[in-house]
N, C-alpha and C. Protein backbone atom coordinates (compact mmCIF):
# COMPACT_ATOMS: atom_id res chain seq x y z
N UNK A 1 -16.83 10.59 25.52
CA UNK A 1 -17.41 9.71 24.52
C UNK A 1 -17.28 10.36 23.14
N UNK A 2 -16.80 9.19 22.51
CA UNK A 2 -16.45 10.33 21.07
C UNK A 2 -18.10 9.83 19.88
N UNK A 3 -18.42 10.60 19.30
CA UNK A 3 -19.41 10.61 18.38
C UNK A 3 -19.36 10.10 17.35
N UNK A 4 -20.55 9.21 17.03
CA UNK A 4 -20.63 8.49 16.21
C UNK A 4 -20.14 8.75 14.94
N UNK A 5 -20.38 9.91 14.50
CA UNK A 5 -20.00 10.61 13.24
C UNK A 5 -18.28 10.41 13.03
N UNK A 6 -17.46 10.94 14.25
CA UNK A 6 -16.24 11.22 14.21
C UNK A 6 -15.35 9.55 14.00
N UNK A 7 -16.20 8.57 14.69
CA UNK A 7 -15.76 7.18 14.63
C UNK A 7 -15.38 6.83 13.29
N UNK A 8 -16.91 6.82 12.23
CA UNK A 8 -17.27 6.73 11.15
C UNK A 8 -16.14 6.93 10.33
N UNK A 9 -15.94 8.44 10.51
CA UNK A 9 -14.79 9.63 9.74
C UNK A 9 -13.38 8.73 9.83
N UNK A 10 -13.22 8.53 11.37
CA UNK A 10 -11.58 8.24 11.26
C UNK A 10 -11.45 6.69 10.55
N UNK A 11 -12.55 5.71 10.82
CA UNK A 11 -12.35 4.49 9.89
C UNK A 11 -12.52 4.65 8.65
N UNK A 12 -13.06 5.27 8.12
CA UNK A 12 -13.09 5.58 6.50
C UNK A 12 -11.21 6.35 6.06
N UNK A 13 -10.90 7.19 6.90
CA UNK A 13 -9.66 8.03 6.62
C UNK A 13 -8.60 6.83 7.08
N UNK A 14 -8.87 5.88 8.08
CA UNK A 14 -7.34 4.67 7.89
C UNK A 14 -7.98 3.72 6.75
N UNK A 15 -9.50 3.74 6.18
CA UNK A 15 -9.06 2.33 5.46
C UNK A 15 -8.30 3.03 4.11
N UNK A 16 -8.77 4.49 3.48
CA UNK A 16 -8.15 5.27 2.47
C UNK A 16 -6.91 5.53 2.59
N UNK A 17 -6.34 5.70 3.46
CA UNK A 17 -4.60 5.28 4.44
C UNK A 17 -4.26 4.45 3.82
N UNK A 18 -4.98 2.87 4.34
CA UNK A 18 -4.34 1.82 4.12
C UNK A 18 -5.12 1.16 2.62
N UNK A 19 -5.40 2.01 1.98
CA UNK A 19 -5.53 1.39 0.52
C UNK A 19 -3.85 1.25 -0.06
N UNK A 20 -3.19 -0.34 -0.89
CA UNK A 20 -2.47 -0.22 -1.81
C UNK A 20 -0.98 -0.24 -1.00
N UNK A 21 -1.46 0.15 0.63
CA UNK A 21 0.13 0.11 1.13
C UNK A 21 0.86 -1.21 1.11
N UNK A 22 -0.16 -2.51 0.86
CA UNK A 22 1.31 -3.67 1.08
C UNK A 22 1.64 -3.65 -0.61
N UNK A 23 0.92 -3.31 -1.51
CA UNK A 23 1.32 -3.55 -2.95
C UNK A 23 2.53 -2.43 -3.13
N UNK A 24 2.25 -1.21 -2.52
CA UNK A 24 3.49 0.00 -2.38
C UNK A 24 4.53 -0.98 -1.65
N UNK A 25 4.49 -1.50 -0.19
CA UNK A 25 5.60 -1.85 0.42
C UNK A 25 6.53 -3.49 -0.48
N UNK A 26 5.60 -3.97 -1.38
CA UNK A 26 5.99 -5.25 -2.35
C UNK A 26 7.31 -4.38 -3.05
N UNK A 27 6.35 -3.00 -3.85
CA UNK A 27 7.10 -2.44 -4.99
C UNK A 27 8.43 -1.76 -4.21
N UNK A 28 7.91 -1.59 -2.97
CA UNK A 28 9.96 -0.60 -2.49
C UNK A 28 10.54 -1.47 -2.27
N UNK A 29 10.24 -2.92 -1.81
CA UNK A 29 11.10 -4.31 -1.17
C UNK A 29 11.68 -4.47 -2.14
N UNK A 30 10.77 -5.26 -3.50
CA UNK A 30 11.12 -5.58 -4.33
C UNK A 30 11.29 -4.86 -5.76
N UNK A 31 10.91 -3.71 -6.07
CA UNK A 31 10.77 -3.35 -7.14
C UNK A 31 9.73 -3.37 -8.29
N UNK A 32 9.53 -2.55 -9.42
CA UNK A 32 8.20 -3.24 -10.18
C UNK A 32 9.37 -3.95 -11.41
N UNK A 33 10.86 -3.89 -11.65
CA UNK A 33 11.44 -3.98 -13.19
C UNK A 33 11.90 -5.88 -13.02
N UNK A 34 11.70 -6.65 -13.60
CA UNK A 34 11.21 -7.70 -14.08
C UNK A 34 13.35 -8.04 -14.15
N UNK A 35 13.52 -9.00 -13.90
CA UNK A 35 15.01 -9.37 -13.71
C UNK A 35 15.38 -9.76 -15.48
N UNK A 36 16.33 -9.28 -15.85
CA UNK A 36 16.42 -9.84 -17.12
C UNK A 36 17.95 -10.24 -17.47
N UNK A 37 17.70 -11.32 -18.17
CA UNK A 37 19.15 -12.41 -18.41
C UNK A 37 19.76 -11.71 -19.31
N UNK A 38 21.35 -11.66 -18.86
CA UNK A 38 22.28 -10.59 -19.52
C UNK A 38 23.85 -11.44 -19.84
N UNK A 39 23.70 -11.59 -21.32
CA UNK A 39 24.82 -11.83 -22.27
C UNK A 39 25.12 -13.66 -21.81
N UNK A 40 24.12 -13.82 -22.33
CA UNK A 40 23.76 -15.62 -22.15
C UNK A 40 24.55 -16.49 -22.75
N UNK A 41 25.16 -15.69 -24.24
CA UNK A 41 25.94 -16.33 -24.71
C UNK A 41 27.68 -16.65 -24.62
């Protein structure tokens, strides 16, 4: 039986894990640089 304490510990350490990872996995898919229109004329 694992202890209450240690439960506690490991859900706090995956939700700090999983802070920001799908906004990280957006930015490697897609990038953060904004597409820009080149020699229009």
């Amino acid at each position: 039986m694992v202890s209450r304490t240690r439960v506690t510990r490991n859900k706090r350490n995956a939700k700090k894990t999983k802070m920001g990872a799908r906004r990280k996995a957006q930015n490697r898919n897609k990038g953060t640089t904004p597409k820009f229109k080149i020699h229009l004329d």
